[in-house]
Protein backbone atom coordinates (compact mmCIF):
# COMPACT_ATOMS: atom_id res chain seq x y z
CA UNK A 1 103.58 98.24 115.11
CA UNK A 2 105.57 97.56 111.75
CA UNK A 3 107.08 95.34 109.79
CA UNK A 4 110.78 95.63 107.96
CA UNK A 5 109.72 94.46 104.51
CA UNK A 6 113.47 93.56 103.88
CA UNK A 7 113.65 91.04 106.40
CA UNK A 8 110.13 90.59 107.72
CA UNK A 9 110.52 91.42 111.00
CA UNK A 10 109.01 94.00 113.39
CA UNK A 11 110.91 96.95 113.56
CA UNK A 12 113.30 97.74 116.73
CA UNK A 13 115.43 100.18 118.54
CA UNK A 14 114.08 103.71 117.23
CA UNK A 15 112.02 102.74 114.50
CA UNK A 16 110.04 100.73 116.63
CA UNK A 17 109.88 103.20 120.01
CA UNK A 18 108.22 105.47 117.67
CA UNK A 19 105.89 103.34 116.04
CA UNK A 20 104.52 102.41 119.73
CA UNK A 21 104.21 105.94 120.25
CA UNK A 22 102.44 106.66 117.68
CA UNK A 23 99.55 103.75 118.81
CA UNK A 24 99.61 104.51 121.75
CA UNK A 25 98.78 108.01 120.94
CA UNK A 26 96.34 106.89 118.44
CA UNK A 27 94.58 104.59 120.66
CA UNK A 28 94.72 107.44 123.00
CA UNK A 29 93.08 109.92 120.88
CA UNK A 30 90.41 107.27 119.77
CA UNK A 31 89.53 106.84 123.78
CA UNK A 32 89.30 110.55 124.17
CA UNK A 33 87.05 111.23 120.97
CA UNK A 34 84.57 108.93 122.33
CA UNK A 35 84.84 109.63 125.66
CA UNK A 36 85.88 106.79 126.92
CA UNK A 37 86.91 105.94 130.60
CA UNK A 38 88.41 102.20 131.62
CA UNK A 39 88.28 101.52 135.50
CA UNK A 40 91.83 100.71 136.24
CA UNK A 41 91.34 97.07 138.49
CA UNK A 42 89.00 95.52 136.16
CA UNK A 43 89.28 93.42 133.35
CA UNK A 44 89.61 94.30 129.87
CA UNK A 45 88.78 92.16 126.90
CA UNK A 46 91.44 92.96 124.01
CA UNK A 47 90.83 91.15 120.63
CA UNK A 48 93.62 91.69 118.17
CA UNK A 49 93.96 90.50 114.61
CA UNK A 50 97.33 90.81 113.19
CA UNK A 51 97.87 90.66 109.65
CA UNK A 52 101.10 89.75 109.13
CA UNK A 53 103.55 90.36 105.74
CA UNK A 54 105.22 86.41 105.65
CA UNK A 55 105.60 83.85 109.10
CA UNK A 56 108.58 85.88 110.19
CA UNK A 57 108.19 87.45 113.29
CA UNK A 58 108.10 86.44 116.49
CA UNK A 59 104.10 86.92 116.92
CA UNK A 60 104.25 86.77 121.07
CA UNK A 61 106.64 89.86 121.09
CA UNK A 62 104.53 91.78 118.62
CA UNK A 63 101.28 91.12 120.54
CA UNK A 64 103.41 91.91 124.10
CA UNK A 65 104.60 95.24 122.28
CA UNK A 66 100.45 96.05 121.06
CA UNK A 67 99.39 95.40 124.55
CA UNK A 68 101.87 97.24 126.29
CA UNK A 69 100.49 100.19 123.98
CA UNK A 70 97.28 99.82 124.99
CA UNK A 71 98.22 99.10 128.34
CA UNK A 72 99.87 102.71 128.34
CA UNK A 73 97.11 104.15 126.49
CA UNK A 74 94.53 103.52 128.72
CA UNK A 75 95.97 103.37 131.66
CA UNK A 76 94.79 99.76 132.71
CA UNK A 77 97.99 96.96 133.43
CA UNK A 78 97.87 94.65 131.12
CA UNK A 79 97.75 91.84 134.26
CA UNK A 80 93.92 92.18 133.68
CA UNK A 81 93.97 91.75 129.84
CA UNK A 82 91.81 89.07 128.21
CA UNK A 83 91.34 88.26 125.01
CA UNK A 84 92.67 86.84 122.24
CA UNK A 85 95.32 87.07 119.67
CA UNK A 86 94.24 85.48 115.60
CA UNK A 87 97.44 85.89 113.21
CA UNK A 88 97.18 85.69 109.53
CA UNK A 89 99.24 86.43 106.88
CA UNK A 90 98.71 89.02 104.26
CA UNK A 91 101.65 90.51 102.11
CA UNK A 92 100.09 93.08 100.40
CA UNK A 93 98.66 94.49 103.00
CA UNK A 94 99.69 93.97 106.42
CA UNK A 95 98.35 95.63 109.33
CA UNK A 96 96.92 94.83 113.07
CA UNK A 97 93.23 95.42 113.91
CA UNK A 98 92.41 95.98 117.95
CA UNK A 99 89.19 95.98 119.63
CA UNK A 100 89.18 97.10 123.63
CA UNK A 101 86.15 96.93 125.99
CA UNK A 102 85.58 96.97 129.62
């Protein structure tokens, strides 16, 4: 979602309410673009790669808070999310890389 350089953590309380707004509408927009429809009671694979700026934050609350994104996004619970989660660590450029399928 996105990382407070100062303290290397993800960001909270406002900060980070719009930041999951904004991927969930991205990941929204994406899914509409390519016209894609997820069946709501089957499983969904989600592979995420995180990139993260230094060892900091708590990685299982960052991937709950992607998923729950995506969860929203395409309307599937995340209850029938597989996949995986790889974390690295990249200061210069930190980011988060998703790839959803049904």
């Amino acid at each position: 979602l996105g990382f407070n350089s100062k303290y290397g953590r993800a960001y909270s309380n406002n900060a980070y309410r719009q930041a999951k707004s904004n991927l969930t509408l991205a990941i929204l927009a994406a899914r509409v673009k390519k016209s894609i429809i997820f069946i709501p009671r089957k499983e969904v694979s989600v592979h995420l790669v995180v990139y993260r700026p230094n060892g900091r934050p708590d990685a299982s609350n960052f991937v709950k808070s992607i998923n729950d994104s995506v969860s929203e996004a395409i309307e599937v619970n995340d209850c029938y999310f597989n996949g995986y989660y790889a974390g690295y660590i990249d200061k210069k450029r930190p980011r988060f890389e998703i790839a959803i399928t049904q």
